[in-house]
ModelCIF file with pLDDT and N, C-alpha, C, O atoms, coordinates in Angstrom:
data_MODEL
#
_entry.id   MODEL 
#
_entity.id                         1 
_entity.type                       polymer 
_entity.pdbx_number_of_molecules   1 
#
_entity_poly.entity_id                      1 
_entity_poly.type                           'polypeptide(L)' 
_entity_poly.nstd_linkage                   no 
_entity_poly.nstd_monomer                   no 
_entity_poly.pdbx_seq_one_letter_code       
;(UNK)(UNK)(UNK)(UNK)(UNK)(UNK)(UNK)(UNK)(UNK)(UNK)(UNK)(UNK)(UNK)(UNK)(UNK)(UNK)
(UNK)(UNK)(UNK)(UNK)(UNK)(UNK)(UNK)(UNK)(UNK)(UNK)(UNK)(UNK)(UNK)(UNK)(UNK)(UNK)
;
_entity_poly.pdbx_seq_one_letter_code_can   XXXXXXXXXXXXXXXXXXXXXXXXXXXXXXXX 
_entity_poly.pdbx_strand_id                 A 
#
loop_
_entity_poly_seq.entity_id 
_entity_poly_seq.num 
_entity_poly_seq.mon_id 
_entity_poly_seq.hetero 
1 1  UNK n 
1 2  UNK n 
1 3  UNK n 
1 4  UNK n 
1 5  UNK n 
1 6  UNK n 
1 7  UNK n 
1 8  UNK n 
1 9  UNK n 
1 10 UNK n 
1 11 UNK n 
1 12 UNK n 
1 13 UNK n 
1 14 UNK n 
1 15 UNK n 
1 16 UNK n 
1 17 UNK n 
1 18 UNK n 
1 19 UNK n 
1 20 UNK n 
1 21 UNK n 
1 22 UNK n 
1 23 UNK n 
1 24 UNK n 
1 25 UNK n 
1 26 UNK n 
1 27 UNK n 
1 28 UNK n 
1 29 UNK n 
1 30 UNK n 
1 31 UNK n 
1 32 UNK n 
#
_struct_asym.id          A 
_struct_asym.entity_id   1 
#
loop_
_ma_qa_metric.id 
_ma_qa_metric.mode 
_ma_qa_metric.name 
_ma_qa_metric.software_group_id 
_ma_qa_metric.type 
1 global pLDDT . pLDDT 
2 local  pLDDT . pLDDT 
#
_ma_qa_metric_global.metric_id      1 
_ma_qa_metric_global.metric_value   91.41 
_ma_qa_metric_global.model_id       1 
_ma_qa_metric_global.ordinal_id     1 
#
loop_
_ma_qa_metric_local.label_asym_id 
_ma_qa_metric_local.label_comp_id 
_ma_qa_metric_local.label_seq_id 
_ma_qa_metric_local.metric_id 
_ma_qa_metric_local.metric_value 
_ma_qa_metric_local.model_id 
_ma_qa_metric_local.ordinal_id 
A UNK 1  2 91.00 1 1  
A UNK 2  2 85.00 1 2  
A UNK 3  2 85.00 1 3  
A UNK 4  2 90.00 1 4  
A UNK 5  2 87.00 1 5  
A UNK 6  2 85.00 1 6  
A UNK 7  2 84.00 1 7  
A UNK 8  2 85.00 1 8  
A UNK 9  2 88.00 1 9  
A UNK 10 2 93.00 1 10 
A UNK 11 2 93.00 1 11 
A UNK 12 2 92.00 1 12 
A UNK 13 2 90.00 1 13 
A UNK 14 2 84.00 1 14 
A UNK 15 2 86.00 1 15 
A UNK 16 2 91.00 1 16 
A UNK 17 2 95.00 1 17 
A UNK 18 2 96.00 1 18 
A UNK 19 2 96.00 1 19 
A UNK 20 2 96.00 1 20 
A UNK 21 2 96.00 1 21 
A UNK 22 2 97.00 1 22 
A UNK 23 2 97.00 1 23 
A UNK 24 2 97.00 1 24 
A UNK 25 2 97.00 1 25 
A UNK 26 2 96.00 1 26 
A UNK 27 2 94.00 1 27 
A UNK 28 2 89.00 1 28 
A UNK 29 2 87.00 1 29 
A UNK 30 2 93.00 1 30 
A UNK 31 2 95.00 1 31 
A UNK 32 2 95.00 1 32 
#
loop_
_atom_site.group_PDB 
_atom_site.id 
_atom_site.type_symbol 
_atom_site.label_atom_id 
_atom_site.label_alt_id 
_atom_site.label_comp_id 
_atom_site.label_asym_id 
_atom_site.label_entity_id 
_atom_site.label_seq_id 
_atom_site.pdbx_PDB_ins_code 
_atom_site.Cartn_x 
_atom_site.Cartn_y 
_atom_site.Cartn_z 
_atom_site.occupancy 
_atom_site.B_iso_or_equiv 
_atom_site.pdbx_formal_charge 
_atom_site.auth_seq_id 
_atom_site.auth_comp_id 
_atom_site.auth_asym_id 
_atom_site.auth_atom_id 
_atom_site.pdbx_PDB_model_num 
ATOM 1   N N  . UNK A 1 1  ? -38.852 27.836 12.101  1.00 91.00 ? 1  UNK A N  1 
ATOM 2   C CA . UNK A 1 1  ? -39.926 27.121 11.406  1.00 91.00 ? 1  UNK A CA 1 
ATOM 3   C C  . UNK A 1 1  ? -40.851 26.477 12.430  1.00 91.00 ? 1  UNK A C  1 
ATOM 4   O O  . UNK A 1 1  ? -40.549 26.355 13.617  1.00 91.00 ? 1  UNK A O  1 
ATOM 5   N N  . UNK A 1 2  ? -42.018 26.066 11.881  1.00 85.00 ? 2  UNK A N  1 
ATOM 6   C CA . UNK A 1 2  ? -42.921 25.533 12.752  1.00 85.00 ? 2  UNK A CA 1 
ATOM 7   C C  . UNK A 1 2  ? -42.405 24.060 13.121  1.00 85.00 ? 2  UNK A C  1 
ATOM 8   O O  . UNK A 1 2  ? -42.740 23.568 14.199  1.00 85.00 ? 2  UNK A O  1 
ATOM 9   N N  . UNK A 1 3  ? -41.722 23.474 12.368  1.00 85.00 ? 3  UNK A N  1 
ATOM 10  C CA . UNK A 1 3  ? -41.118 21.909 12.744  1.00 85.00 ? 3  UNK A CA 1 
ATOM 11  C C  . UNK A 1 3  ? -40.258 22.207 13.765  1.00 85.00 ? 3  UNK A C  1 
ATOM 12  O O  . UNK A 1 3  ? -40.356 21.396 14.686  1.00 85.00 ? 3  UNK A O  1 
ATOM 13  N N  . UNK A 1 4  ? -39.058 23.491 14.028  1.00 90.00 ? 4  UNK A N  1 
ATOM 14  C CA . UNK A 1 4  ? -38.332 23.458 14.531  1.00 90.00 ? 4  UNK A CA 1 
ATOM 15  C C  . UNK A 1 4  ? -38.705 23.838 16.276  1.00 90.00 ? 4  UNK A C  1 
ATOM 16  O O  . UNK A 1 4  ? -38.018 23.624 17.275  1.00 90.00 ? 4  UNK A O  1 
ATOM 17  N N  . UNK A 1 5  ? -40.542 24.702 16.093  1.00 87.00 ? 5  UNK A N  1 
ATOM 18  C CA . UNK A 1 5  ? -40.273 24.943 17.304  1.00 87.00 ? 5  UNK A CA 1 
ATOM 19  C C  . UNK A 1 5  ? -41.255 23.953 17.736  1.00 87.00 ? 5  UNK A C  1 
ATOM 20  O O  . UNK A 1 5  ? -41.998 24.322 18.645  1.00 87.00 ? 5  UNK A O  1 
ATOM 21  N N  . UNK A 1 6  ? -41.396 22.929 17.337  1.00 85.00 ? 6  UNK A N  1 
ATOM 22  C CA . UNK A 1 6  ? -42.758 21.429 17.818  1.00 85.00 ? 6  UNK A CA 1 
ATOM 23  C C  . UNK A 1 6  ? -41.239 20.828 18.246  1.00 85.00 ? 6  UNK A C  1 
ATOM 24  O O  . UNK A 1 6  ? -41.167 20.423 19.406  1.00 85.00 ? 6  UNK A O  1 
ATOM 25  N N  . UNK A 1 7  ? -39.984 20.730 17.398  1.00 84.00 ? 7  UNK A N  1 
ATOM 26  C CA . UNK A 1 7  ? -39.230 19.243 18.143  1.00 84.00 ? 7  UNK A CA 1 
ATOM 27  C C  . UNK A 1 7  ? -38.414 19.866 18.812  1.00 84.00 ? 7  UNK A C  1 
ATOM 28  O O  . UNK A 1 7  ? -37.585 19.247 19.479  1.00 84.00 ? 7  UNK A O  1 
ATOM 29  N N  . UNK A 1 8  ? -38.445 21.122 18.799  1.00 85.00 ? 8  UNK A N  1 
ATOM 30  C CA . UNK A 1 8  ? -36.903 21.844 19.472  1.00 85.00 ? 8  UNK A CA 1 
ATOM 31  C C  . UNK A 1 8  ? -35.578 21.677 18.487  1.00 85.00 ? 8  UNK A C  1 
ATOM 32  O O  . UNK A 1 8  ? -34.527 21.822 19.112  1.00 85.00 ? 8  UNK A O  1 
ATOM 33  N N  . UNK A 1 9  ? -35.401 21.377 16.947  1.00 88.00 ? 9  UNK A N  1 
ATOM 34  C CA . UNK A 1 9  ? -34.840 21.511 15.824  1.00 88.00 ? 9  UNK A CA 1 
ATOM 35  C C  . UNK A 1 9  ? -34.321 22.474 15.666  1.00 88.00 ? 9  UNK A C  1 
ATOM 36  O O  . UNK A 1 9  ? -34.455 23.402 16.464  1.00 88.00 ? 9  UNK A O  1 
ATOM 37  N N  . UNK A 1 10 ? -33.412 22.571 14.366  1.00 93.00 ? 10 UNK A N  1 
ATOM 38  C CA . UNK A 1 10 ? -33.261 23.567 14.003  1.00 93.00 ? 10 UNK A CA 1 
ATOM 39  C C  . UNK A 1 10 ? -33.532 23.948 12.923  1.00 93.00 ? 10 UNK A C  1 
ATOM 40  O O  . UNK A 1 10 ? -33.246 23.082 12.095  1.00 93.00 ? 10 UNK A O  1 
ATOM 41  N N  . UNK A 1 11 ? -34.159 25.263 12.270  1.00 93.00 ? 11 UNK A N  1 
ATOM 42  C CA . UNK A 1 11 ? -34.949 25.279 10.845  1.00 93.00 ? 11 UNK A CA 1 
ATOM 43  C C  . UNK A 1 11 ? -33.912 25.192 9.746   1.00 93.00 ? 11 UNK A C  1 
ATOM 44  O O  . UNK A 1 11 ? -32.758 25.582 9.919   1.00 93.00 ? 11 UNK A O  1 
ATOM 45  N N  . UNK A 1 12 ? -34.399 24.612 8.479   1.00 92.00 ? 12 UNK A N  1 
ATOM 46  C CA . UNK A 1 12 ? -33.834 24.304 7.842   1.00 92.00 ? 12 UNK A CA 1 
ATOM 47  C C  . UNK A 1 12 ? -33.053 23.271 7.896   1.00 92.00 ? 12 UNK A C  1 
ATOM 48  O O  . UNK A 1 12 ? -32.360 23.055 6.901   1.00 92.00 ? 12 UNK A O  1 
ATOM 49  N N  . UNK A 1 13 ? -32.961 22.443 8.955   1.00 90.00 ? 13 UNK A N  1 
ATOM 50  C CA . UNK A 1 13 ? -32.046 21.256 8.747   1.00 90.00 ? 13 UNK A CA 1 
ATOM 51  C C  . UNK A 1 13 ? -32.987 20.018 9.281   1.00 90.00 ? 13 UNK A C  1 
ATOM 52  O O  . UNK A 1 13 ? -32.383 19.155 9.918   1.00 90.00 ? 13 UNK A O  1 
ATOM 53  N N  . UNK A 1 14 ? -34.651 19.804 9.056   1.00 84.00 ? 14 UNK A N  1 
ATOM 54  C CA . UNK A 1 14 ? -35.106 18.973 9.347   1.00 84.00 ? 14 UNK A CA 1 
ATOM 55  C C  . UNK A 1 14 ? -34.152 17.323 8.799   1.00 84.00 ? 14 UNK A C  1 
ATOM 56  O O  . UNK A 1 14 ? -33.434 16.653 9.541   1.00 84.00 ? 14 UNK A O  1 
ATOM 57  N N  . UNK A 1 15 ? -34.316 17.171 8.009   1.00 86.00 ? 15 UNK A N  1 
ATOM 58  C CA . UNK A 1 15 ? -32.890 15.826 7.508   1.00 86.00 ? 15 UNK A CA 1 
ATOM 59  C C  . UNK A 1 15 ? -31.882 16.217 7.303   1.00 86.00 ? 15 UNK A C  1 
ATOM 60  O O  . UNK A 1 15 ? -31.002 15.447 7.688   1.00 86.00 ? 15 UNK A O  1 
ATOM 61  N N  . UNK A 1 16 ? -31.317 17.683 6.557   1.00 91.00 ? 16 UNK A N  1 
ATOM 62  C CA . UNK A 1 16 ? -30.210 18.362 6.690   1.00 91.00 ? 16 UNK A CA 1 
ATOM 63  C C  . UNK A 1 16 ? -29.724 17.957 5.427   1.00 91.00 ? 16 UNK A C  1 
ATOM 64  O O  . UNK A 1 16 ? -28.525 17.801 5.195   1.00 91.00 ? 16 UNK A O  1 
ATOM 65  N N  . UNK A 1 17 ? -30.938 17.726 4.330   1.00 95.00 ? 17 UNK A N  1 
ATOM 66  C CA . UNK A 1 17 ? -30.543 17.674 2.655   1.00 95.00 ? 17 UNK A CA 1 
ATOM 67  C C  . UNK A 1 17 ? -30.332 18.516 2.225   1.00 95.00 ? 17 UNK A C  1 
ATOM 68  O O  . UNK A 1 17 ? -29.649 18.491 1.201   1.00 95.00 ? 17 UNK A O  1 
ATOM 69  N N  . UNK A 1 18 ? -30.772 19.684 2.729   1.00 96.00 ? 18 UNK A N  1 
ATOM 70  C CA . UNK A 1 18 ? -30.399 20.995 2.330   1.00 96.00 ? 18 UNK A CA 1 
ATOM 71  C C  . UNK A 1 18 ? -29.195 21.722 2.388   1.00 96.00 ? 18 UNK A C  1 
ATOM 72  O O  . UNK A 1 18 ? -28.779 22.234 1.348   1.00 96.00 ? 18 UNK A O  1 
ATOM 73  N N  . UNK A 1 19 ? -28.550 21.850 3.472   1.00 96.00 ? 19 UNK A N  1 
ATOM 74  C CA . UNK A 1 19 ? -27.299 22.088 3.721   1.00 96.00 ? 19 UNK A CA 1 
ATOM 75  C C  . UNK A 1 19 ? -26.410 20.990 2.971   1.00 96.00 ? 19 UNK A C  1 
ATOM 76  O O  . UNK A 1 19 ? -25.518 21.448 2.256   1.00 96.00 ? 19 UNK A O  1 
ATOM 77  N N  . UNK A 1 20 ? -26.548 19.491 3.047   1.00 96.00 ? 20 UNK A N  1 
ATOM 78  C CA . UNK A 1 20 ? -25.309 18.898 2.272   1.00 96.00 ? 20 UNK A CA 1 
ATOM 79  C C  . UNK A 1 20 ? -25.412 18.679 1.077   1.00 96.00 ? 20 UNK A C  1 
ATOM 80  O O  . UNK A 1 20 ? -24.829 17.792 0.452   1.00 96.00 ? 20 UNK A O  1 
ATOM 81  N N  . UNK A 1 21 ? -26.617 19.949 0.413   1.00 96.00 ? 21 UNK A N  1 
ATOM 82  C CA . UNK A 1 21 ? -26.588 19.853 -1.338  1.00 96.00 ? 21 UNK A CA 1 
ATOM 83  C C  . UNK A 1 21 ? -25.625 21.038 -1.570  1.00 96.00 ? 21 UNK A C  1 
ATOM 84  O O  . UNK A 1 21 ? -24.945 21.167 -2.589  1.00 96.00 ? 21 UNK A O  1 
ATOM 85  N N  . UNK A 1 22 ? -25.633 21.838 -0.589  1.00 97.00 ? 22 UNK A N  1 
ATOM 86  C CA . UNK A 1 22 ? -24.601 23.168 -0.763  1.00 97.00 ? 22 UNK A CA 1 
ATOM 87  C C  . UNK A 1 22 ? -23.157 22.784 -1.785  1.00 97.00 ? 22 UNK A C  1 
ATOM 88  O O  . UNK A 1 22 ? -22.387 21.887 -1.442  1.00 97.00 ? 22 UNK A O  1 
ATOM 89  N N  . UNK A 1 23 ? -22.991 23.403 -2.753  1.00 97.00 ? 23 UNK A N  1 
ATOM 90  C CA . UNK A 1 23 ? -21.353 22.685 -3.515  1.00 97.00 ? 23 UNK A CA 1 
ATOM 91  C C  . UNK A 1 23 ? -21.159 24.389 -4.020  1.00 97.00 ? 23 UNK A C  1 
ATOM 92  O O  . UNK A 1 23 ? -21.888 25.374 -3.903  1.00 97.00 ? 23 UNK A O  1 
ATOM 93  N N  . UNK A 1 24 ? -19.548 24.125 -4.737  1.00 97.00 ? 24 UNK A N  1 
ATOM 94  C CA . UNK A 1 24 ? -19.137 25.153 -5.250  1.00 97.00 ? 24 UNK A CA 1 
ATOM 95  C C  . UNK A 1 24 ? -18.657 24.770 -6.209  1.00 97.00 ? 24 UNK A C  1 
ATOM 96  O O  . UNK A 1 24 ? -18.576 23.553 -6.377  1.00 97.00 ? 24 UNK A O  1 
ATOM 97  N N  . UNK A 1 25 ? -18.067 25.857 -7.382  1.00 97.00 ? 25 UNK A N  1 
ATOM 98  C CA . UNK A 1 25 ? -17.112 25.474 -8.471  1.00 97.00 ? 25 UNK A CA 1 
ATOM 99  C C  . UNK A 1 25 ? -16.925 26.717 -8.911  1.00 97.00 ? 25 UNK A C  1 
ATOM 100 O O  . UNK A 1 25 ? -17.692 27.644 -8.653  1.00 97.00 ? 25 UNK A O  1 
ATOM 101 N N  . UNK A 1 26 ? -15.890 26.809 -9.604  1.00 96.00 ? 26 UNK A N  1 
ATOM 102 C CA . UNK A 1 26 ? -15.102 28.216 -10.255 1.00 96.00 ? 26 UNK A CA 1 
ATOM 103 C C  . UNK A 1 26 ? -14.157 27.622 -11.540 1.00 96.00 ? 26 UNK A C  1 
ATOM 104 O O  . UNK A 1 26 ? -13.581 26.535 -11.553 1.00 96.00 ? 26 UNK A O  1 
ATOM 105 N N  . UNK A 1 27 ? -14.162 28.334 -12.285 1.00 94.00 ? 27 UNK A N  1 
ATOM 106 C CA . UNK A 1 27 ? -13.631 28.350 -13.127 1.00 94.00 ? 27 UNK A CA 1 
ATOM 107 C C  . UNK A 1 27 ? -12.096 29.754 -13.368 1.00 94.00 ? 27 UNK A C  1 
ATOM 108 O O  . UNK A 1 27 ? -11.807 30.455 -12.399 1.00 94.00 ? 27 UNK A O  1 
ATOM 109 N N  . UNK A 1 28 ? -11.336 29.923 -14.711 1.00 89.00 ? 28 UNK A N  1 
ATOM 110 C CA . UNK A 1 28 ? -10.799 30.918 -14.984 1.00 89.00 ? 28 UNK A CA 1 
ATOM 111 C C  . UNK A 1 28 ? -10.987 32.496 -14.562 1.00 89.00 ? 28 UNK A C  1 
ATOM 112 O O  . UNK A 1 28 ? -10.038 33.262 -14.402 1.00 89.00 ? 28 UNK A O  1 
ATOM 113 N N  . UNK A 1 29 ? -12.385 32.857 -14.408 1.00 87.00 ? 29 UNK A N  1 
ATOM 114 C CA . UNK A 1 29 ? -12.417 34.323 -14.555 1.00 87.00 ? 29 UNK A CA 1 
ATOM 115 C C  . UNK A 1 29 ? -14.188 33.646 -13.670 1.00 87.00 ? 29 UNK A C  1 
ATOM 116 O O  . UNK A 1 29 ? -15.206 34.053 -14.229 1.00 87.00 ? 29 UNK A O  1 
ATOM 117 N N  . UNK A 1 30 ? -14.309 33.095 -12.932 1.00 93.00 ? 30 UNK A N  1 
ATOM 118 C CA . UNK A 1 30 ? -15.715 33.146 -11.927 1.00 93.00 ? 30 UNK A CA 1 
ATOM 119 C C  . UNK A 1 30 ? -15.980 31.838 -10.872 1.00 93.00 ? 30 UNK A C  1 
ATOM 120 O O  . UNK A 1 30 ? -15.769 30.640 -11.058 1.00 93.00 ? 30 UNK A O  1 
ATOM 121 N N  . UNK A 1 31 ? -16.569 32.607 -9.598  1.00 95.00 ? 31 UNK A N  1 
ATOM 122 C CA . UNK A 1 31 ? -16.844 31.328 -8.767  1.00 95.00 ? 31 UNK A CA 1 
ATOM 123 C C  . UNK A 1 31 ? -18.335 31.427 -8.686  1.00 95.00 ? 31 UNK A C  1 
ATOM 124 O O  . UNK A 1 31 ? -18.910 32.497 -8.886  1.00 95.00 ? 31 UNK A O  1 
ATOM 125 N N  . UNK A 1 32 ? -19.048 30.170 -8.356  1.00 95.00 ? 32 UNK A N  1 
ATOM 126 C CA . UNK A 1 32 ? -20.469 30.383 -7.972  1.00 95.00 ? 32 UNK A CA 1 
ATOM 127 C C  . UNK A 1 32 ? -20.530 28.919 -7.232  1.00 95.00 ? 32 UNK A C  1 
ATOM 128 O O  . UNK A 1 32 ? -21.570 28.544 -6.690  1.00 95.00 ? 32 UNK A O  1 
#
């Protein structure tokens, strides 16, 4: 990303809300 190559970052983790919204759940017969 352009943020990542101005601070030397890494894309996608400017605050890194993105990655720690990541969740899971499954049930009987499915995961998602």
């Amino acid at each position: 990303s352009l943020r990542a190559q101005i601070t030397g970052g890494r894309t996608l983790t400017q605050d890194g809300h993105l990655a720690a919204s990541i969740s899971s759940r499954s049930g009987r017969d499915w995961a998602e």
